[in-house]
PDB file of N, CA and C in Angstrom:
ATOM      1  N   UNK A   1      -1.759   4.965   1.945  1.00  0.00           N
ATOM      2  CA  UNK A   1      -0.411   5.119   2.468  1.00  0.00           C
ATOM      3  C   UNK A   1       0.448   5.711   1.366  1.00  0.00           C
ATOM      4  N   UNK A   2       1.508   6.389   1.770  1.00  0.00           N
ATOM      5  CA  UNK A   2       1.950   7.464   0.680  1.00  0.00           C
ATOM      6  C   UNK A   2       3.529   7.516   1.561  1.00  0.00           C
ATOM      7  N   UNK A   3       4.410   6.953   0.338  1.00  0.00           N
ATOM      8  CA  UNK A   3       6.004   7.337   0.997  1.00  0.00           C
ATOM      9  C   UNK A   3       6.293   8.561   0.870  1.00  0.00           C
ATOM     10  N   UNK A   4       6.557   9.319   1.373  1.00  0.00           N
ATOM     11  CA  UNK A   4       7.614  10.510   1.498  1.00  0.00           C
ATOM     12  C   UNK A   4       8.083  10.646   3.534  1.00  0.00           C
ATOM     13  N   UNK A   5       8.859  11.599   2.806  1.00  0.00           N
ATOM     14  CA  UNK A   5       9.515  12.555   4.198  1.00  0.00           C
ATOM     15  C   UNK A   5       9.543  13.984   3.865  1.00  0.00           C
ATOM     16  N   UNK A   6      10.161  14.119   5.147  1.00  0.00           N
ATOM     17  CA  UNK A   6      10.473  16.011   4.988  1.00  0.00           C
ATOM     18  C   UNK A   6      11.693  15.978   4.318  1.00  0.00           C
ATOM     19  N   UNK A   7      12.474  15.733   3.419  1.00  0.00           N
ATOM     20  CA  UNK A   7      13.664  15.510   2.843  1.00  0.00           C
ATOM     21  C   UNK A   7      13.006  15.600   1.566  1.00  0.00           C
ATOM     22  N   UNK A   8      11.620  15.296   0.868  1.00  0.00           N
ATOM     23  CA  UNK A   8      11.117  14.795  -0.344  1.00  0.00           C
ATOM     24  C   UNK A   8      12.397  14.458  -1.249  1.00  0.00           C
ATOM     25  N   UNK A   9      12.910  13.029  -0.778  1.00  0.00           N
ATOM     26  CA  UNK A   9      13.739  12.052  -1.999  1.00  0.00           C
ATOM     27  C   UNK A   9      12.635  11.468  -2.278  1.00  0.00           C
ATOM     28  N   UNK A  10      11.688  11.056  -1.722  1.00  0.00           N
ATOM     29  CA  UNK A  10      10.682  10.014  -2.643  1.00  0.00           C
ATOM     30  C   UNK A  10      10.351  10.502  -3.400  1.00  0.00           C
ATOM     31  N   UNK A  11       8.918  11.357  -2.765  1.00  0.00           N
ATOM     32  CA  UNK A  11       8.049  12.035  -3.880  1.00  0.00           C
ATOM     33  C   UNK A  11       8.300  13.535  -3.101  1.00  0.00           C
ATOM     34  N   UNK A  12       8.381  14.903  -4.406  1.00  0.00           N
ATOM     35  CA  UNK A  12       8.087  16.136  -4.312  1.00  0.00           C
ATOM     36  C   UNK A  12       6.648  16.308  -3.140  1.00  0.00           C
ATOM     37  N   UNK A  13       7.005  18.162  -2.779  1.00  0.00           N
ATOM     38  CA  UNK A  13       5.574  18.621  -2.808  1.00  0.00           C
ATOM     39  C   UNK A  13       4.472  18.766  -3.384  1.00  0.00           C
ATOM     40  N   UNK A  14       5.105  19.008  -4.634  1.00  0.00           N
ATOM     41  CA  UNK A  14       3.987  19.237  -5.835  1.00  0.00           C
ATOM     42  C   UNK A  14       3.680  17.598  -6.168  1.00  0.00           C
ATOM     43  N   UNK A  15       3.968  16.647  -5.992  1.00  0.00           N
ATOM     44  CA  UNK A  15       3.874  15.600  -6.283  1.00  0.00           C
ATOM     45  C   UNK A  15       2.962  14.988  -5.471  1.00  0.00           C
ATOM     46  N   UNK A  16       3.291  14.887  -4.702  1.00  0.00           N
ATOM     47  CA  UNK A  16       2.311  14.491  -3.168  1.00  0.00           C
ATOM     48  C   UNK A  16       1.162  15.244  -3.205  1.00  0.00           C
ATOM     49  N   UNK A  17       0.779  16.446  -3.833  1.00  0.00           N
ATOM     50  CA  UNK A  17      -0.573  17.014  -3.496  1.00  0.00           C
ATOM     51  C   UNK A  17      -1.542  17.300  -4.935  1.00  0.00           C
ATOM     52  N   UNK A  18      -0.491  16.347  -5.925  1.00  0.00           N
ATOM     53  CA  UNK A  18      -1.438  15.943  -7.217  1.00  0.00           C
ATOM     54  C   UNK A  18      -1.631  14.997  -6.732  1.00  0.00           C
ATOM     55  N   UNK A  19      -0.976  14.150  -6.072  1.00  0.00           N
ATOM     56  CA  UNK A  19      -1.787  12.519  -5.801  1.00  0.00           C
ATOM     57  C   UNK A  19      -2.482  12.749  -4.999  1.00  0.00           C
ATOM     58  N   UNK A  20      -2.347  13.369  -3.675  1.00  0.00           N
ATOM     59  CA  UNK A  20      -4.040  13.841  -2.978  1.00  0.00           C
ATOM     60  C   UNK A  20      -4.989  14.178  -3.758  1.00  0.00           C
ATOM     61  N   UNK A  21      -4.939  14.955  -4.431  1.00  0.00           N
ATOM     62  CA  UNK A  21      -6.259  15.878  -5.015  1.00  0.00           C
ATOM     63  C   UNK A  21      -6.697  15.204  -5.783  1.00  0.00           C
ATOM     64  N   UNK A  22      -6.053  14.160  -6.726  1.00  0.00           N
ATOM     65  CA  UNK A  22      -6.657  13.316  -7.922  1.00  0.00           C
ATOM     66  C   UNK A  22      -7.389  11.955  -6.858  1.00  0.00           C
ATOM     67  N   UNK A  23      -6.862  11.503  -5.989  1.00  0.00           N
ATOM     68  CA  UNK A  23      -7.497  10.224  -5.225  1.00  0.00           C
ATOM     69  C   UNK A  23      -8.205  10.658  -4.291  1.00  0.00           C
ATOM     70  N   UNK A  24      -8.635  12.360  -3.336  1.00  0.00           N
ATOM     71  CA  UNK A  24      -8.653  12.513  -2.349  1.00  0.00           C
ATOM     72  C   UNK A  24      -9.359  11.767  -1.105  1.00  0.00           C
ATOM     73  N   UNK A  25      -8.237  10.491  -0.668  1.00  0.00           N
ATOM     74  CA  UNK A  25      -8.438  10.350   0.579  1.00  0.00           C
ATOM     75  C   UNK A  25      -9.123  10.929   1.594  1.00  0.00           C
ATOM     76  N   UNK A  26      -9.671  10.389   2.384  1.00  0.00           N
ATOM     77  CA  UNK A  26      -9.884  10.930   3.931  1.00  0.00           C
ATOM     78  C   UNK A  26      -9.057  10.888   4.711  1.00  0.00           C
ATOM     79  N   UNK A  27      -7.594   9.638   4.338  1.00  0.00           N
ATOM     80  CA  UNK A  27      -6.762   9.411   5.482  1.00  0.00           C
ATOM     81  C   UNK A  27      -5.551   9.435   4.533  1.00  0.00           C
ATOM     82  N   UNK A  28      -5.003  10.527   4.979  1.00  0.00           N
ATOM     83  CA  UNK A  28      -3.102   9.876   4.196  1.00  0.00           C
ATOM     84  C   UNK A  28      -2.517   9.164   5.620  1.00  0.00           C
ATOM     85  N   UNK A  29      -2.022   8.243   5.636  1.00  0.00           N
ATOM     86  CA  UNK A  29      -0.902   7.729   6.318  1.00  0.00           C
ATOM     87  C   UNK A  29       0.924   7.669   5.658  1.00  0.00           C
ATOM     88  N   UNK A  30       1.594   8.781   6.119  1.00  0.00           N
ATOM     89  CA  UNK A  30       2.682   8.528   5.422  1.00  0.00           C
ATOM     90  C   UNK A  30       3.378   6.866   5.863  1.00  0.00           C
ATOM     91  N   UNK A  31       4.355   6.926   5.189  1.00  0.00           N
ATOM     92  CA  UNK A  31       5.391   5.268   5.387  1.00  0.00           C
ATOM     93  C   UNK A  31       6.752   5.958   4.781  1.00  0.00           C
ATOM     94  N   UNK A  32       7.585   5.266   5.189  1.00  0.00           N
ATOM     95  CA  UNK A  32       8.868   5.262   4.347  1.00  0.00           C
ATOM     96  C   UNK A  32       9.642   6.721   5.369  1.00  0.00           C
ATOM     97  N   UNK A  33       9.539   6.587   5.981  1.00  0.00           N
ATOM     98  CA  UNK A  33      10.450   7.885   6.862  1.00  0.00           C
ATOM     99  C   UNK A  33      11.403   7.570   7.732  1.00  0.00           C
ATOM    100  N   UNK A  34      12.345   9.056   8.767  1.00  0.00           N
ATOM    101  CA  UNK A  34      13.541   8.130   9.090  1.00  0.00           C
ATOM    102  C   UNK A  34      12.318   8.312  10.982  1.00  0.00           C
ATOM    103  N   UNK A  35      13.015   7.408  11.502  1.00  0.00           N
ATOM    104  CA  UNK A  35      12.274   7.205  13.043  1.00  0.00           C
ATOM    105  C   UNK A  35      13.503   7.723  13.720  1.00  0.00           C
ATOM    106  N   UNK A  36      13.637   8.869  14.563  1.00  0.00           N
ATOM    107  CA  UNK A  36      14.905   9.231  15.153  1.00  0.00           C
ATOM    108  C   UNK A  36      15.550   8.197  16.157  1.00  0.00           C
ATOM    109  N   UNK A  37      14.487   7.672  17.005  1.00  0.00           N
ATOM    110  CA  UNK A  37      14.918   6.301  17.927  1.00  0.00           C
ATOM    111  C   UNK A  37      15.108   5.350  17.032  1.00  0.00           C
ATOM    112  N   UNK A  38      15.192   5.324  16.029  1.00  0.00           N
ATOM    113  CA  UNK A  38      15.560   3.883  15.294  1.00  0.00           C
ATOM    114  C   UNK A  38      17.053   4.315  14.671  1.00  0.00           C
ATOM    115  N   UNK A  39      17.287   4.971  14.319  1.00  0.00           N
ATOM    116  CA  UNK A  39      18.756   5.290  13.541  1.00  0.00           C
ATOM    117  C   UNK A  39      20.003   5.608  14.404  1.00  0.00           C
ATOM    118  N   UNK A  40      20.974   4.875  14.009  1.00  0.00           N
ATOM    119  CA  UNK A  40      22.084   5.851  15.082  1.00  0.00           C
ATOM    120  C   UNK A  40      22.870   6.366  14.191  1.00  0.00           C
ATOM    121  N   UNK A  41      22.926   6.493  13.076  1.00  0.00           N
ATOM    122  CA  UNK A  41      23.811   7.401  12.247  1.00  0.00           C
ATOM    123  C   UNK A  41      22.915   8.264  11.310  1.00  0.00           C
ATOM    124  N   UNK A  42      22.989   9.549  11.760  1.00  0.00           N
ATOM    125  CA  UNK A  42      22.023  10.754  10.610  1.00  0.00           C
ATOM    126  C   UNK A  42      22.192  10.311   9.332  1.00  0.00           C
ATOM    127  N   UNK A  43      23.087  10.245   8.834  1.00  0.00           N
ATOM    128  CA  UNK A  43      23.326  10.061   7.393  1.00  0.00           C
ATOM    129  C   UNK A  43      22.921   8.827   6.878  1.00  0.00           C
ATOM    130  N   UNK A  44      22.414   8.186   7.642  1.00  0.00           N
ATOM    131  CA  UNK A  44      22.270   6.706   6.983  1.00  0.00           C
ATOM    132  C   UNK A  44      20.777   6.536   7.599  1.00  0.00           C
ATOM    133  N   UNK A  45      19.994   5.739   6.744  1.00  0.00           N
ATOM    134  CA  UNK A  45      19.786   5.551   5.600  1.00  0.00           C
ATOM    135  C   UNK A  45      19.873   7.144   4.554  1.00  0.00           C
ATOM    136  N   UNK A  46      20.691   6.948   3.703  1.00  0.00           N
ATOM    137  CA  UNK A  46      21.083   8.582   3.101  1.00  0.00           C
ATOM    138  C   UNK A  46      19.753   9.025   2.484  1.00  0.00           C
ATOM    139  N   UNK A  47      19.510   9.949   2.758  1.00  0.00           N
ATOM    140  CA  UNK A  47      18.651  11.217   2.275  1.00  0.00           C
ATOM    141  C   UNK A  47      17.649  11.114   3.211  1.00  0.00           C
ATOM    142  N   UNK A  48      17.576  10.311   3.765  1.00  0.00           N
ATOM    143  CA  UNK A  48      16.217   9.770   4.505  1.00  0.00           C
ATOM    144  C   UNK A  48      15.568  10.517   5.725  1.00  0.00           C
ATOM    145  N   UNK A  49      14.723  11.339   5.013  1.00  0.00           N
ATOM    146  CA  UNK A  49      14.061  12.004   6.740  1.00  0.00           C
ATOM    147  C   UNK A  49      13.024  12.028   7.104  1.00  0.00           C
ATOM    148  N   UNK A  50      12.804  12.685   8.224  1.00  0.00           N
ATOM    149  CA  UNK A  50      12.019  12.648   9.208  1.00  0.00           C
ATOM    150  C   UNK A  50      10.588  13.005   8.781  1.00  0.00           C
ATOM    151  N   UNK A  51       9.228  13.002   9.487  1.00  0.00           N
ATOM    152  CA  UNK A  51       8.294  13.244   9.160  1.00  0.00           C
ATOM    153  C   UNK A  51       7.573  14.304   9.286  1.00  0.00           C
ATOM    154  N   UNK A  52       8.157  15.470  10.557  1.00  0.00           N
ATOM    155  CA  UNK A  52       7.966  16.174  11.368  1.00  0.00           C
ATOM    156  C   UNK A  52       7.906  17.941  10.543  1.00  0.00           C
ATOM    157  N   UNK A  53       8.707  17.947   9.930  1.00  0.00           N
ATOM    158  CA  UNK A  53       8.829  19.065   8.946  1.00  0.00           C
ATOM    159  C   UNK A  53       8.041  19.159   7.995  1.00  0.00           C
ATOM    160  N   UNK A  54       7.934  18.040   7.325  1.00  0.00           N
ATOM    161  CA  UNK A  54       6.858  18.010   6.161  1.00  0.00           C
ATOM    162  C   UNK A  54       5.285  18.008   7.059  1.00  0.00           C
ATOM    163  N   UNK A  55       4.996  17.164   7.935  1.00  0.00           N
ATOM    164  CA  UNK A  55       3.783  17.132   8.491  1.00  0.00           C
ATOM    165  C   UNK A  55       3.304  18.828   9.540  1.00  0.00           C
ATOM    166  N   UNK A  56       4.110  19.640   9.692  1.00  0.00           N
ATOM    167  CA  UNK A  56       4.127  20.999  10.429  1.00  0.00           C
ATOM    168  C   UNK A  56       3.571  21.860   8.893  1.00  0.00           C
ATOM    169  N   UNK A  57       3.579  21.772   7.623  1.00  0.00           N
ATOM    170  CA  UNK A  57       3.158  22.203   6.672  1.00  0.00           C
ATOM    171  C   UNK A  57       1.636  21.876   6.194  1.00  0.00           C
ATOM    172  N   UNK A  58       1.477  20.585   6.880  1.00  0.00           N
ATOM    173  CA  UNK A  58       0.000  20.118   6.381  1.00  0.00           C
ATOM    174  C   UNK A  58      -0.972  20.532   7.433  1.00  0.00           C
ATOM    175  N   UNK A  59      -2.174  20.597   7.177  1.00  0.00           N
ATOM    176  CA  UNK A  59      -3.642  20.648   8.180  1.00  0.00           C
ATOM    177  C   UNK A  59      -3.817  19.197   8.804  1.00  0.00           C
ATOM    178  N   UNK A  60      -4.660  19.096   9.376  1.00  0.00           N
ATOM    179  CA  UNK A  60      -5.277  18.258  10.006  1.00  0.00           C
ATOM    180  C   UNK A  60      -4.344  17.173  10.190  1.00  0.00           C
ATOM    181  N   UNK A  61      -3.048  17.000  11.452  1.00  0.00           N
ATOM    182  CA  UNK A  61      -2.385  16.127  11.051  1.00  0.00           C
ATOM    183  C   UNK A  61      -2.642  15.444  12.822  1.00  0.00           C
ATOM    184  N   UNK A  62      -2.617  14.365  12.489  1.00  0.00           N
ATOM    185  CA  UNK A  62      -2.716  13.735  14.187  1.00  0.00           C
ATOM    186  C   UNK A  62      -1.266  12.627  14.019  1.00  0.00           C
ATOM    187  N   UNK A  63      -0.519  12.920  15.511  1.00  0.00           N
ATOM    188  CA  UNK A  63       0.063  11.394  15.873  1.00  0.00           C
ATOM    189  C   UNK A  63      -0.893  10.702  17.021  1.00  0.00           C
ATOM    190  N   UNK A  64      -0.742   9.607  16.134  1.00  0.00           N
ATOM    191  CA  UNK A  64      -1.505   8.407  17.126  1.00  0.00           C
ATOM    192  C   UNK A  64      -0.293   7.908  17.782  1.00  0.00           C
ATOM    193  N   UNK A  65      -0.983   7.639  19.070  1.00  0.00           N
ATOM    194  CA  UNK A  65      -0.385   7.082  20.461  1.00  0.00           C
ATOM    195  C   UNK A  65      -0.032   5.565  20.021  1.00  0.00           C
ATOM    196  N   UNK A  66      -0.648   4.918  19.186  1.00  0.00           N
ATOM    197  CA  UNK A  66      -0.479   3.677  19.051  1.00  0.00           C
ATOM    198  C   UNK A  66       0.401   3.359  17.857  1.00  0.00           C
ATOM    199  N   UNK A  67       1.051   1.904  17.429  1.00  0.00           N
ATOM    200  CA  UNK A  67       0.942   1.418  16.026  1.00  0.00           C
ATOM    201  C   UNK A  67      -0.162   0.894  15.242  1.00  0.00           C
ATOM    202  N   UNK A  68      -1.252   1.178  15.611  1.00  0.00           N
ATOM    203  CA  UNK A  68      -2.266   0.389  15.003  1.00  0.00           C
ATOM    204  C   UNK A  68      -3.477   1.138  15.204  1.00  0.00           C
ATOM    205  N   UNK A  69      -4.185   1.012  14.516  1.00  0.00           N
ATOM    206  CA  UNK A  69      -5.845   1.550  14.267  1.00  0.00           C
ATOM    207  C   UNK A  69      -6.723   1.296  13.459  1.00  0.00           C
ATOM    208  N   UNK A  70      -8.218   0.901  14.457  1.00  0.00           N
ATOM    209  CA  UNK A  70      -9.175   0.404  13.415  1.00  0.00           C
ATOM    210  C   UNK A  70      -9.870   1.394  12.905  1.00  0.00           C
ATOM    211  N   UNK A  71     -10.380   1.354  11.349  1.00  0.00           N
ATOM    212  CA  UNK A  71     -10.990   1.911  10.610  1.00  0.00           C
ATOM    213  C   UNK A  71     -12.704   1.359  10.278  1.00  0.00           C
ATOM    214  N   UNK A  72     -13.365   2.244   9.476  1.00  0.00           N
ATOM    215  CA  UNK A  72     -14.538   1.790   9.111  1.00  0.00           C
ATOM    216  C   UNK A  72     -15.148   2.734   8.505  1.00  0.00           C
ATOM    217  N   UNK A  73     -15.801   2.296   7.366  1.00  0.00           N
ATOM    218  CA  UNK A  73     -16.324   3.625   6.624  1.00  0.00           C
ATOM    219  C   UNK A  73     -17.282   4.858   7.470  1.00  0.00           C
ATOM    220  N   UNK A  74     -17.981   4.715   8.447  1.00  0.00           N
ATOM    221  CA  UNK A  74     -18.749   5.610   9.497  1.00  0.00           C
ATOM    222  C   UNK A  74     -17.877   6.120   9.798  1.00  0.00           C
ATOM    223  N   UNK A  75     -16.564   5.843  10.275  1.00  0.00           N
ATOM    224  CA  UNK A  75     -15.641   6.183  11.496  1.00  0.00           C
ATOM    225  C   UNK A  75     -14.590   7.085  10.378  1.00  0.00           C
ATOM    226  N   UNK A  76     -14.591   7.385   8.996  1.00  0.00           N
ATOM    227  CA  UNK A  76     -13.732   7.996   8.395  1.00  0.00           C
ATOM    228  C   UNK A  76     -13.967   9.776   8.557  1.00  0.00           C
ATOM    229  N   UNK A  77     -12.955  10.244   8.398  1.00  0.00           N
ATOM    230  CA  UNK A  77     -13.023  12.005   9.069  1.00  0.00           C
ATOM    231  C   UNK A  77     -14.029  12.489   7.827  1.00  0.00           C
ATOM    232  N   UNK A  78     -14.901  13.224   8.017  1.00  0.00           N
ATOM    233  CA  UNK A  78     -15.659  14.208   6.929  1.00  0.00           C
ATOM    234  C   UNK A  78     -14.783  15.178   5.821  1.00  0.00           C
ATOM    235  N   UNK A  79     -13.157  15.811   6.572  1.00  0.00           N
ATOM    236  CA  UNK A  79     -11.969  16.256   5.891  1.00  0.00           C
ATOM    237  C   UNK A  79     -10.940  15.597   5.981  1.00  0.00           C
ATOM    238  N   UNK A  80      -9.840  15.408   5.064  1.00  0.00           N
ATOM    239  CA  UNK A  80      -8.968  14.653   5.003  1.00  0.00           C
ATOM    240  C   UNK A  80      -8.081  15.554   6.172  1.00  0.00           C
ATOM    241  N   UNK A  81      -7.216  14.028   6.449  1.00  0.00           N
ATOM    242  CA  UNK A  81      -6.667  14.208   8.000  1.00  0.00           C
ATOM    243  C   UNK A  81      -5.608  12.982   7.551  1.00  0.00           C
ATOM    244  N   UNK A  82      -4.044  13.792   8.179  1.00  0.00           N
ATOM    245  CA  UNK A  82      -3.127  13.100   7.981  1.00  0.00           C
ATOM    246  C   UNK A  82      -2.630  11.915   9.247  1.00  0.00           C
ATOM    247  N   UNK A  83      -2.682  10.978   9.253  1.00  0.00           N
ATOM    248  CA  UNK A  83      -2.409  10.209  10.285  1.00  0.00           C
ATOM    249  C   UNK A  83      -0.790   9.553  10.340  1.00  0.00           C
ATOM    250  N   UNK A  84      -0.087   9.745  11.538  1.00  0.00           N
ATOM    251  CA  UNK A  84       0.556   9.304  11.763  1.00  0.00           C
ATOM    252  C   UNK A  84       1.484   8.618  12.975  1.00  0.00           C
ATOM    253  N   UNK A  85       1.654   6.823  12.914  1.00  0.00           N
ATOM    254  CA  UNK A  85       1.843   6.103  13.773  1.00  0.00           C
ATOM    255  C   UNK A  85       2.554   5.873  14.339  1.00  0.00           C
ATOM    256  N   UNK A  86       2.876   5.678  15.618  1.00  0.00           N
ATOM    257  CA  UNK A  86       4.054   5.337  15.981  1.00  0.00           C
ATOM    258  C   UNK A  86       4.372   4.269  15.291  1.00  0.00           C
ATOM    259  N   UNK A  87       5.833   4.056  15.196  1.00  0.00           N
ATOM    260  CA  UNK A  87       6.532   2.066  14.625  1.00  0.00           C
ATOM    261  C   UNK A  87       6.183   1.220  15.680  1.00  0.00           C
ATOM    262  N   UNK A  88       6.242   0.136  15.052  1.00  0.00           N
ATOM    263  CA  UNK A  88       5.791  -1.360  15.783  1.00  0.00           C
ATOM    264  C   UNK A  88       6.954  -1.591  16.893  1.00  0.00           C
ATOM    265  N   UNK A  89       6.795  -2.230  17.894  1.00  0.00           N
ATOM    266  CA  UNK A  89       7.306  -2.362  19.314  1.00  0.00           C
ATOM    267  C   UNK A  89       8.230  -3.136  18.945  1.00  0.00           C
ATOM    268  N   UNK A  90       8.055  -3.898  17.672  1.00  0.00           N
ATOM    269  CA  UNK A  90       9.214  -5.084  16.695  1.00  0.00           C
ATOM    270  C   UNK A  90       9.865  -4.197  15.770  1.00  0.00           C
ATOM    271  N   UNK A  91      10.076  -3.045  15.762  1.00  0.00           N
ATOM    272  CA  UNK A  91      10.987  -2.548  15.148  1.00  0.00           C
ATOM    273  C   UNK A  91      12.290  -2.205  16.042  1.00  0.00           C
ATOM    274  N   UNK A  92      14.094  -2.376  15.457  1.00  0.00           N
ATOM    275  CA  UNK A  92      14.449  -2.218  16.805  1.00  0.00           C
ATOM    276  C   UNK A  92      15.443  -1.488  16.286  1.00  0.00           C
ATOM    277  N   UNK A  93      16.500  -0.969  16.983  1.00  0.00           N
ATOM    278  CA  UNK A  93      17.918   0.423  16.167  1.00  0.00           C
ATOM    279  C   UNK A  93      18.377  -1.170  15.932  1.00  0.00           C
ATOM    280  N   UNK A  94      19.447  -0.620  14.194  1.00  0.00           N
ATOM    281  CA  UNK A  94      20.419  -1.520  13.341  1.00  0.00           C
ATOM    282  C   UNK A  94      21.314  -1.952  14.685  1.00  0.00           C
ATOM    283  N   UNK A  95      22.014  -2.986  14.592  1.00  0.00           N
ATOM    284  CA  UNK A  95      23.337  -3.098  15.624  1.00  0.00           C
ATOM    285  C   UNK A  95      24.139  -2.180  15.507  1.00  0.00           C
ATOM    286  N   UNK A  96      24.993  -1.701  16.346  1.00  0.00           N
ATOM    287  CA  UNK A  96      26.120  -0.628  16.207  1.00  0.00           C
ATOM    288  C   UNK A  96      27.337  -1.314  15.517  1.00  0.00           C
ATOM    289  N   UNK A  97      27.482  -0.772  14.101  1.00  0.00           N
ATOM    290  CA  UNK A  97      28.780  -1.407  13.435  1.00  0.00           C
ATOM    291  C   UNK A  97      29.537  -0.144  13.068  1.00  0.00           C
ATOM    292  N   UNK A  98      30.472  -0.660  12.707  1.00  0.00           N
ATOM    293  CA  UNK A  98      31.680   0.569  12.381  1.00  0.00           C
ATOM    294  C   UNK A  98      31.132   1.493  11.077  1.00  0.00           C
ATOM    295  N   UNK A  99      30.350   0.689   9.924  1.00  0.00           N
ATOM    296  CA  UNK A  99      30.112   1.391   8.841  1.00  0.00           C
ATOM    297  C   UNK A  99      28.527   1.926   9.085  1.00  0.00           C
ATOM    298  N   UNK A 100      28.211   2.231   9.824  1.00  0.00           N
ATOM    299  CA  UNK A 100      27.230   2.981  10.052  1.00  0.00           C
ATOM    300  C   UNK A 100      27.389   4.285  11.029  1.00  0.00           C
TER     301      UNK A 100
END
């Protein structure tokens, strides 16, 4: 699992694809991104984006239908392949407050 977004405040491009190449995975799963149904103010969480831009740059990228998936060393891709999940059904939008 690997934080970034298409915004790269976490980690760079060039950053993200020295840490692939030095560990190379079979599976990146990004984390740490913004969920458009989860936010009601763009700007907030600040800098924070989406996954969709950065993942349109990579190969082999799948969204899974689900939050969850089992793994197993047989069942791992032969090329690395970016996976990415929907959020958990327990994730829910912040309440609507004035400072957001």
């Amino acid at each position: 699992m690997m934080p970034l977004d298409s915004q790269f405040h976490i980690l760079k491009t060039d950053q993200i694809a020295a840490i692939r190449n030095r560990l190379s995975p079979p599976i990146l799963i990004p984390m740490h991104y913004r969920h458009g149904d989860l936010e009601r103010n763009p700007n907030r969480p600040e800098q924070l984006g989406a996954i969709d831009d950065w993942a349109k740059g990579e190969a082999d990228v799948r969204y899974l239908a689900a939050n969850k998936q089992d793994f197993s060393f047989d069942s791992l891709p032969k090329k690395p392949e970016v996976l990415i999940f929907k959020h958990s059904p327990l994730a829910k939008p912040p309440p609507n407050t004035n400072d957001r």
